[in-house]
PDB file of N, CA and C in Angstrom:
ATOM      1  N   UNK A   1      13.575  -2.883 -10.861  1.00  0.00           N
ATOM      2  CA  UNK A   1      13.919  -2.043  -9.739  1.00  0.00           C
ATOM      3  C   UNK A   1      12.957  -2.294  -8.583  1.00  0.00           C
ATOM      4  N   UNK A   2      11.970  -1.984  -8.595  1.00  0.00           N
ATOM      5  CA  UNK A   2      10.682  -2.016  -7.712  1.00  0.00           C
ATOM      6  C   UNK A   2       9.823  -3.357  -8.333  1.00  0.00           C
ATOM      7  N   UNK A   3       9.399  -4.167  -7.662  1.00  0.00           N
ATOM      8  CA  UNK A   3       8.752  -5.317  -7.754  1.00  0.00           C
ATOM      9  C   UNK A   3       7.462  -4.707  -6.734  1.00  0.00           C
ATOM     10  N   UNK A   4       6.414  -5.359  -8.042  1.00  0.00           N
ATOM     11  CA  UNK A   4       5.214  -4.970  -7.612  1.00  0.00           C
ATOM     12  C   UNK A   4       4.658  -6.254  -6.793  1.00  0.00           C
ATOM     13  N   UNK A   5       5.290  -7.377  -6.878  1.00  0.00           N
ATOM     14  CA  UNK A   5       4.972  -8.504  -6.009  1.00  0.00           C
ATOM     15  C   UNK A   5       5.009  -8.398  -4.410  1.00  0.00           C
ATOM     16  N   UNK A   6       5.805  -7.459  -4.563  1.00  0.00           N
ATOM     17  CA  UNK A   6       6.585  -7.191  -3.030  1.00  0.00           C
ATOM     18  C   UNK A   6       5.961  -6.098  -2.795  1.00  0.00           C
ATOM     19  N   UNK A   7       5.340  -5.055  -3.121  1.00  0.00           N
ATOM     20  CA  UNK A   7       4.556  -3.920  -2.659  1.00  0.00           C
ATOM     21  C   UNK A   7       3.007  -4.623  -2.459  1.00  0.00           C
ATOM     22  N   UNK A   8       2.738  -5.709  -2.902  1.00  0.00           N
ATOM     23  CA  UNK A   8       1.501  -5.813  -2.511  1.00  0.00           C
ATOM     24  C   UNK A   8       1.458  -6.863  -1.467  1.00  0.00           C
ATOM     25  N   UNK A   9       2.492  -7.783  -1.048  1.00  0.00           N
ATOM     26  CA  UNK A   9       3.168  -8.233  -0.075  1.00  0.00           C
ATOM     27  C   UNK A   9       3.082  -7.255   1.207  1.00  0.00           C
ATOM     28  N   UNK A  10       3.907  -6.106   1.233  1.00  0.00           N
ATOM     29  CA  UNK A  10       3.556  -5.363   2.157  1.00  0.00           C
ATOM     30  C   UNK A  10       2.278  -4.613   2.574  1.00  0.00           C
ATOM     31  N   UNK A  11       1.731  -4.278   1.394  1.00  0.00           N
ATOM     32  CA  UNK A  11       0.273  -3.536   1.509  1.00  0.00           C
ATOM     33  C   UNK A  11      -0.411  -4.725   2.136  1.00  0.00           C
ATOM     34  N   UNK A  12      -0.432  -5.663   1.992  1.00  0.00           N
ATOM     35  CA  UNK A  12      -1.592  -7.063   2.105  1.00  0.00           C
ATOM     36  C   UNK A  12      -0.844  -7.332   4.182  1.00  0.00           C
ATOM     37  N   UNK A  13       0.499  -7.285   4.496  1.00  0.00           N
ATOM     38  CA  UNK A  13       0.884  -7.469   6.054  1.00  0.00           C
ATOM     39  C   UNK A  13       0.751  -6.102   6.609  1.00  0.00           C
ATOM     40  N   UNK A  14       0.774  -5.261   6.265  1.00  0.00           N
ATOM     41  CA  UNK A  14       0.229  -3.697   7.015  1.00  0.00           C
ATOM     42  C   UNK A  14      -0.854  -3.904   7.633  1.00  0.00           C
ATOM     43  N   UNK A  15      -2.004  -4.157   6.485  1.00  0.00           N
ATOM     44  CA  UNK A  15      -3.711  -4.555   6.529  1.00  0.00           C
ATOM     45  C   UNK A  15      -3.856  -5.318   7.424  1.00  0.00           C
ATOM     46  N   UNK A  16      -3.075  -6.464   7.369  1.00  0.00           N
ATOM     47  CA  UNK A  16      -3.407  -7.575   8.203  1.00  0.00           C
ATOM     48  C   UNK A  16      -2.853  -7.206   9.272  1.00  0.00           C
ATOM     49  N   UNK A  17      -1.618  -6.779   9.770  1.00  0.00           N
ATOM     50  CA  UNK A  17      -1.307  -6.083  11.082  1.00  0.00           C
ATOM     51  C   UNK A  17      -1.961  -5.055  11.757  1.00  0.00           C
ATOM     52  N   UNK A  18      -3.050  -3.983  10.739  1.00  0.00           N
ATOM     53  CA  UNK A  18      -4.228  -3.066  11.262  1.00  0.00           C
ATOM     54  C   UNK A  18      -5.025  -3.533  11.468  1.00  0.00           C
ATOM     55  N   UNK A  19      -5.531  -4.783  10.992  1.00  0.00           N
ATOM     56  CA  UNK A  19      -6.746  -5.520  11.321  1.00  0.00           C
ATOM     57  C   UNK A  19      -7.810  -4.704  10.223  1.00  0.00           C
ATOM     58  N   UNK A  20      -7.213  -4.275   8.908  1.00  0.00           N
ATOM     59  CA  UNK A  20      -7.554  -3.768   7.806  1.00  0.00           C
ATOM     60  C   UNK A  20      -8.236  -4.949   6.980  1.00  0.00           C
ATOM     61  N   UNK A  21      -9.236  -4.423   6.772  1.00  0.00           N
ATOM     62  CA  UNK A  21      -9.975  -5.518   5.459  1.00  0.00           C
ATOM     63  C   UNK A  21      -9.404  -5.300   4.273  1.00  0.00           C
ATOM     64  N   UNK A  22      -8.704  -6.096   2.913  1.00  0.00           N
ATOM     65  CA  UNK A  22      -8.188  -5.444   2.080  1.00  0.00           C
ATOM     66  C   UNK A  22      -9.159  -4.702   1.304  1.00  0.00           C
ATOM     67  N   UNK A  23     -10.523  -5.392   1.086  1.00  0.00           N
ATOM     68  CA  UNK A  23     -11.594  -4.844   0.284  1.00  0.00           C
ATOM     69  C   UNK A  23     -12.273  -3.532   0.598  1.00  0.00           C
ATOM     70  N   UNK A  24     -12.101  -3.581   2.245  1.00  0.00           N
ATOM     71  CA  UNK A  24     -12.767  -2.215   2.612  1.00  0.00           C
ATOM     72  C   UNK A  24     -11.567  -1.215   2.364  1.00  0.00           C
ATOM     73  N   UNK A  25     -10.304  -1.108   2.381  1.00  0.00           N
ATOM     74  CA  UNK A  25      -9.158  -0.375   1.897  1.00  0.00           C
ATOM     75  C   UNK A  25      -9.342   0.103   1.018  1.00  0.00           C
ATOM     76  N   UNK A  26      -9.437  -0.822  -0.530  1.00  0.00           N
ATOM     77  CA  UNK A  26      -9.385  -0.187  -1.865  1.00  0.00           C
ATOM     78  C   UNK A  26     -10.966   0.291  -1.902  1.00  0.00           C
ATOM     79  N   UNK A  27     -11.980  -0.184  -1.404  1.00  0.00           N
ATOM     80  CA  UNK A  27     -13.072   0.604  -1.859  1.00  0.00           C
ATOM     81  C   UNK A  27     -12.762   2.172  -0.844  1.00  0.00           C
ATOM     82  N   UNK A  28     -12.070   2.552   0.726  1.00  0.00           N
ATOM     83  CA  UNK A  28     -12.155   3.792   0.272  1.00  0.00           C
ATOM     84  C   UNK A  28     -10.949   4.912  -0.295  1.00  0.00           C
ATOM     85  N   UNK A  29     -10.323   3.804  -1.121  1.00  0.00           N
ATOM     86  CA  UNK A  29      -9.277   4.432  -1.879  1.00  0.00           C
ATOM     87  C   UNK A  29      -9.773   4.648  -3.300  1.00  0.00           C
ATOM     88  N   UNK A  30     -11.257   4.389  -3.067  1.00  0.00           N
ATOM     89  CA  UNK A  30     -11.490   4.366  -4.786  1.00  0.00           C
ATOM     90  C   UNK A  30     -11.118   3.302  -5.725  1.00  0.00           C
ATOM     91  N   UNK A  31     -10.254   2.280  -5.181  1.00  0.00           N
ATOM     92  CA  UNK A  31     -10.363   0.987  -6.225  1.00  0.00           C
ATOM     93  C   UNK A  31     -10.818   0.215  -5.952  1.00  0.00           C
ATOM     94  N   UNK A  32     -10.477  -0.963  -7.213  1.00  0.00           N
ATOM     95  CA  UNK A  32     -11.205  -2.163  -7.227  1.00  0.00           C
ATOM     96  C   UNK A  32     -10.377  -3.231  -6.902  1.00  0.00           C
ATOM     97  N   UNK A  33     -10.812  -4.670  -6.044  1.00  0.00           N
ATOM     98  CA  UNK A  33     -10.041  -5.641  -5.622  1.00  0.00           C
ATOM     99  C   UNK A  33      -9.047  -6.377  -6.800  1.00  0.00           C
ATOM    100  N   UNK A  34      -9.557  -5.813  -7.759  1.00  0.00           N
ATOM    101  CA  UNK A  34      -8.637  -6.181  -9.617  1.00  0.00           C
ATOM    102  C   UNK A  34      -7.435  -6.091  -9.030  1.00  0.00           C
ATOM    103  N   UNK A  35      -7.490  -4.525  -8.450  1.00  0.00           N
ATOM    104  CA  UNK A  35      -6.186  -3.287  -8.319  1.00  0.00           C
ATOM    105  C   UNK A  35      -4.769  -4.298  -7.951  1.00  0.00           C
ATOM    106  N   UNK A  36      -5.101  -4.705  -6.686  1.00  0.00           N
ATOM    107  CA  UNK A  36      -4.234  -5.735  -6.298  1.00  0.00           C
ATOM    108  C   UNK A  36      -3.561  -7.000  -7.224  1.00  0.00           C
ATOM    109  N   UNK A  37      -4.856  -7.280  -7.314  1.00  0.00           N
ATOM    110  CA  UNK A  37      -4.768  -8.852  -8.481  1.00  0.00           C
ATOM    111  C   UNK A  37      -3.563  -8.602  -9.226  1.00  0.00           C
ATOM    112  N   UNK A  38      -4.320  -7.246 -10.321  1.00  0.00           N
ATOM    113  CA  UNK A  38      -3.373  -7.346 -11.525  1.00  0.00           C
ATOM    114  C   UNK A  38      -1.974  -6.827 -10.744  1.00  0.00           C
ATOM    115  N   UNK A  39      -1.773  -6.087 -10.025  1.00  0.00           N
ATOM    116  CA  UNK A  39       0.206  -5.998  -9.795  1.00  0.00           C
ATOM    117  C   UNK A  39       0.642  -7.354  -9.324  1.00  0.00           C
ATOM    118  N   UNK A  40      -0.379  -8.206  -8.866  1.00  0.00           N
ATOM    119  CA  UNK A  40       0.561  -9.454  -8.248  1.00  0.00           C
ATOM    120  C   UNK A  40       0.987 -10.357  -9.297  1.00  0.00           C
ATOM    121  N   UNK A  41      -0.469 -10.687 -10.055  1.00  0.00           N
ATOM    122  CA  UNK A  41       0.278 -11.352 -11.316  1.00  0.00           C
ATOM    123  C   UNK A  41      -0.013 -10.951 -12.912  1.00  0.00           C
ATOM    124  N   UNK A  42       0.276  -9.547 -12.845  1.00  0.00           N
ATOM    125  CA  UNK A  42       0.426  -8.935 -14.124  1.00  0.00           C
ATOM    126  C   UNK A  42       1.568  -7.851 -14.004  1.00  0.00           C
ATOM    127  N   UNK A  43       1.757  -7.661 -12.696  1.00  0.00           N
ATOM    128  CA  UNK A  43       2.848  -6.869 -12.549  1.00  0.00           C
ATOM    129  C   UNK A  43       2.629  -5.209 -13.288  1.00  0.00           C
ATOM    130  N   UNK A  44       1.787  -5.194 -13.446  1.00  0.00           N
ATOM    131  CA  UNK A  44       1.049  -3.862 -13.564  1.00  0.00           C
ATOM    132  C   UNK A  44       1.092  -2.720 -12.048  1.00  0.00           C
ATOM    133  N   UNK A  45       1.516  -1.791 -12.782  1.00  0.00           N
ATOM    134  CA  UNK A  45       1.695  -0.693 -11.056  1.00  0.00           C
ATOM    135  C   UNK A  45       0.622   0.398 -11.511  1.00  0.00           C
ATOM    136  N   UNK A  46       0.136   0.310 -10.160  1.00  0.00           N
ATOM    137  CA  UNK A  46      -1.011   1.786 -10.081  1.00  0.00           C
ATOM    138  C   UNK A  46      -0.849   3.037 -10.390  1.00  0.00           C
ATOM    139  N   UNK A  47      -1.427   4.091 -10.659  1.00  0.00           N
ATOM    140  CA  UNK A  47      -0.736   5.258 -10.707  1.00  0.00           C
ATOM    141  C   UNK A  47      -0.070   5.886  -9.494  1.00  0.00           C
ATOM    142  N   UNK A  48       0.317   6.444  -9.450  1.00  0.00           N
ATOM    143  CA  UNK A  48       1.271   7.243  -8.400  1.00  0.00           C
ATOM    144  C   UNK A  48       0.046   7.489  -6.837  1.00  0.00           C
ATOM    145  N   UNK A  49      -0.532   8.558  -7.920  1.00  0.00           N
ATOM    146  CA  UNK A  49      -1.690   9.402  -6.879  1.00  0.00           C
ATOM    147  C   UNK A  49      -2.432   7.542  -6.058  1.00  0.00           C
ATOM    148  N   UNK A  50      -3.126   6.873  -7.069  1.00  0.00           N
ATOM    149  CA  UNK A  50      -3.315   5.357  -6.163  1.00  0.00           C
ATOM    150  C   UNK A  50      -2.647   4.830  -4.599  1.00  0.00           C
ATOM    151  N   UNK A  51      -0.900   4.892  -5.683  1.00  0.00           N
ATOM    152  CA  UNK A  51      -0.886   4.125  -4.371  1.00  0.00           C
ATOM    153  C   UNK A  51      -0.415   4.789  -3.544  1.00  0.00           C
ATOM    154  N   UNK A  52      -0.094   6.513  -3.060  1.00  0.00           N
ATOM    155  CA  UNK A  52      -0.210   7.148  -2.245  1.00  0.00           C
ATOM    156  C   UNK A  52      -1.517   7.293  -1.271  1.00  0.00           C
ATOM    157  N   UNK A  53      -2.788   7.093  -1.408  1.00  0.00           N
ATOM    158  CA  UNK A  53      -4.102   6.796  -1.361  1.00  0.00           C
ATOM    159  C   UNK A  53      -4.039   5.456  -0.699  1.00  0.00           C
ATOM    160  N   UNK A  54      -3.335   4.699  -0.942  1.00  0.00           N
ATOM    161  CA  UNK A  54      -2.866   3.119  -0.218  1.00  0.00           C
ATOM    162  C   UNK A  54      -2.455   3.877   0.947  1.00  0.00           C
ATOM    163  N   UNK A  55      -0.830   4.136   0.756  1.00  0.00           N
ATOM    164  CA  UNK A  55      -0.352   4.497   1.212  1.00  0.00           C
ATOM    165  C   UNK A  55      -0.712   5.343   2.751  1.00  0.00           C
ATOM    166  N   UNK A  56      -1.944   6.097   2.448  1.00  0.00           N
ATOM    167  CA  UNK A  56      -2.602   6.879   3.284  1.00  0.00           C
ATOM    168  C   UNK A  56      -3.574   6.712   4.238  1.00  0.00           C
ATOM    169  N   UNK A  57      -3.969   5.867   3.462  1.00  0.00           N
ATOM    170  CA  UNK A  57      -4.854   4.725   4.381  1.00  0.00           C
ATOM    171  C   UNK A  57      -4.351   3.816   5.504  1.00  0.00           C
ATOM    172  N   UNK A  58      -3.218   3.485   4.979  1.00  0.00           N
ATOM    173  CA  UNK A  58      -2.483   2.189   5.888  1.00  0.00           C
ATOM    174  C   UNK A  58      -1.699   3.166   7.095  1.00  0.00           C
ATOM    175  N   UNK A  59      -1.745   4.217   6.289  1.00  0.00           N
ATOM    176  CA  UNK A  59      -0.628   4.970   7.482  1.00  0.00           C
ATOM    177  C   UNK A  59       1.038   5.146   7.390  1.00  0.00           C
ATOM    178  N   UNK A  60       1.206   4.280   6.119  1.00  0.00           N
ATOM    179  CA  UNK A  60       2.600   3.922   6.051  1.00  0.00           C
ATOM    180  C   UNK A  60       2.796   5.005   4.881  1.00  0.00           C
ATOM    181  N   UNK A  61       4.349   4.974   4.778  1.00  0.00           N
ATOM    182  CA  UNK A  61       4.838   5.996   3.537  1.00  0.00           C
ATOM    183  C   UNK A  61       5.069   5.266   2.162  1.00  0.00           C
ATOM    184  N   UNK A  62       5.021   5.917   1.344  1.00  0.00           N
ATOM    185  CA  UNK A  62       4.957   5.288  -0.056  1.00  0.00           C
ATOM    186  C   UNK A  62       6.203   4.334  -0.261  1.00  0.00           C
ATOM    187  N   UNK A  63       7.284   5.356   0.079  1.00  0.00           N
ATOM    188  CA  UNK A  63       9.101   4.880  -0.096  1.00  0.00           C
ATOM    189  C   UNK A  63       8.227   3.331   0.745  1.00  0.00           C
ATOM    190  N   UNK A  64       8.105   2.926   1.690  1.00  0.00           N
ATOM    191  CA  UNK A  64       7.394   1.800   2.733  1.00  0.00           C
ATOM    192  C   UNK A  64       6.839   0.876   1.633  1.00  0.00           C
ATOM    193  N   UNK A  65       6.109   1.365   0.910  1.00  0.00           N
ATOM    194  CA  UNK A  65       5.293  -0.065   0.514  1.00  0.00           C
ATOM    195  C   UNK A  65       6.374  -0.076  -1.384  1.00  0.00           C
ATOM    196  N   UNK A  66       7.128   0.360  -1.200  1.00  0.00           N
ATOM    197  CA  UNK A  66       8.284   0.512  -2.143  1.00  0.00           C
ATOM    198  C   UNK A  66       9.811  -0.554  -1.848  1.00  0.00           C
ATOM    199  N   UNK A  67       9.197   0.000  -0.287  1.00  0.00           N
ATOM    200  CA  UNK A  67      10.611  -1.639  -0.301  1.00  0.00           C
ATOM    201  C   UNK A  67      11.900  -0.552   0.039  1.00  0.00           C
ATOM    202  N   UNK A  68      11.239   1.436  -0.199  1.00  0.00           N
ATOM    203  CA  UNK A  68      12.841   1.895  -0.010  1.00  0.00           C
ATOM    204  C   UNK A  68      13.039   2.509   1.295  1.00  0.00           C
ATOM    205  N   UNK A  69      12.388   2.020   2.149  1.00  0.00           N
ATOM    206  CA  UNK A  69      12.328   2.177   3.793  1.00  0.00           C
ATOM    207  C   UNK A  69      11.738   1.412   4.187  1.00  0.00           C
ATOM    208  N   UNK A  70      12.482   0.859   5.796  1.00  0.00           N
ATOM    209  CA  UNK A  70      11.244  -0.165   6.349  1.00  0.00           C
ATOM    210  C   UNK A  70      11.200   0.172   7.482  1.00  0.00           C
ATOM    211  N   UNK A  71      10.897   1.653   7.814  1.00  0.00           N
ATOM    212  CA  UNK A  71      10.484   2.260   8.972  1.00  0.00           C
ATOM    213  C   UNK A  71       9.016   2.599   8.376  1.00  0.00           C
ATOM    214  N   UNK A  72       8.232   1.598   8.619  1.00  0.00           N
ATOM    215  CA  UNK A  72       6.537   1.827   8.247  1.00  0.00           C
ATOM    216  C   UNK A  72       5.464   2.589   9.111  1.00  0.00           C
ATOM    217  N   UNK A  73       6.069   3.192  10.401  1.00  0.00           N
ATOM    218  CA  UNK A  73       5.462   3.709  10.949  1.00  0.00           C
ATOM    219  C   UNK A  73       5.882   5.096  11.004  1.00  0.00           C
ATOM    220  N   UNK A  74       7.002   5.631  10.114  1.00  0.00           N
ATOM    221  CA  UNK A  74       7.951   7.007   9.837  1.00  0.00           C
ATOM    222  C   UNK A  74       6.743   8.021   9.545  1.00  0.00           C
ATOM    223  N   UNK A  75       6.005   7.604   8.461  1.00  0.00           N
ATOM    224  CA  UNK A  75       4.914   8.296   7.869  1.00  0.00           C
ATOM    225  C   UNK A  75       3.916   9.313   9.228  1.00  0.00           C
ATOM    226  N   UNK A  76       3.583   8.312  10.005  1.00  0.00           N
ATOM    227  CA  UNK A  76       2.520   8.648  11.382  1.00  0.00           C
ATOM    228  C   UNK A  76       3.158   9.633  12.392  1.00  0.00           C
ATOM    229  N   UNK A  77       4.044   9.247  12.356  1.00  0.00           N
ATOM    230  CA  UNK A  77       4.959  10.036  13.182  1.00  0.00           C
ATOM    231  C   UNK A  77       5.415  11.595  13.092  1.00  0.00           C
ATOM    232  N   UNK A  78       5.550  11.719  11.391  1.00  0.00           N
ATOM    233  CA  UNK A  78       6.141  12.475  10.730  1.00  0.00           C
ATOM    234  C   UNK A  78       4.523  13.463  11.064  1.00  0.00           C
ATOM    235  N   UNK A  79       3.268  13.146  10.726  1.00  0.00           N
ATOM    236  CA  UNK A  79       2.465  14.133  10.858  1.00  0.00           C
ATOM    237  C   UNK A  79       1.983  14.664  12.297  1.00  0.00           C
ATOM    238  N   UNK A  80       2.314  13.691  13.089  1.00  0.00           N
ATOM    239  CA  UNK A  80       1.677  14.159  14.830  1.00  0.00           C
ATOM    240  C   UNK A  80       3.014  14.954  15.364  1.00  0.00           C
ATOM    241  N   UNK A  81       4.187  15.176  14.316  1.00  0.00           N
ATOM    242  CA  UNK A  81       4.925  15.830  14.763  1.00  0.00           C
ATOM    243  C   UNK A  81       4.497  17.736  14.873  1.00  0.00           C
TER     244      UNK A  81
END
């Protein structure tokens, strides 16, 4: 259903479109640069609370780095409302 190849695909062009370091991201999300590794090629998914914490950081909405919206800036919007 959800491919974790493709959520870290997007998490990794968000970053790079914020001018986000990925390392400084997960350290203040509390993880480790593993975090990434293993969903790309272990296909292992984070816990929920994680990658909302991604999610929160980047600015984007979870459904966003899910692949089930690609209005990535919905999230930002939604709170300065």
């Amino acid at each position: 259903m959800y491919k974790t190849t493709e959520t870290v695909m997007r998490i990794k062009e968000i970053a790079r479109k914020k001018g986000i370091k990925i390392s400084d991201m997960l350290s203040q999300c509390d993880l480790t640069v593993s975090t990434l590794s293993s969903m790309n090629t272990r296909g292992s998914w984070v816990q929920a609370n994680s990658l909302a914490k991604i999610a929160d950081c980047l600015e984007v909405s979870v459904d966003y780095l899910l692949g089930r919206s690609y209005k990535y800036w919905a999230f930002k919007f939604i709170l300065n409302s």
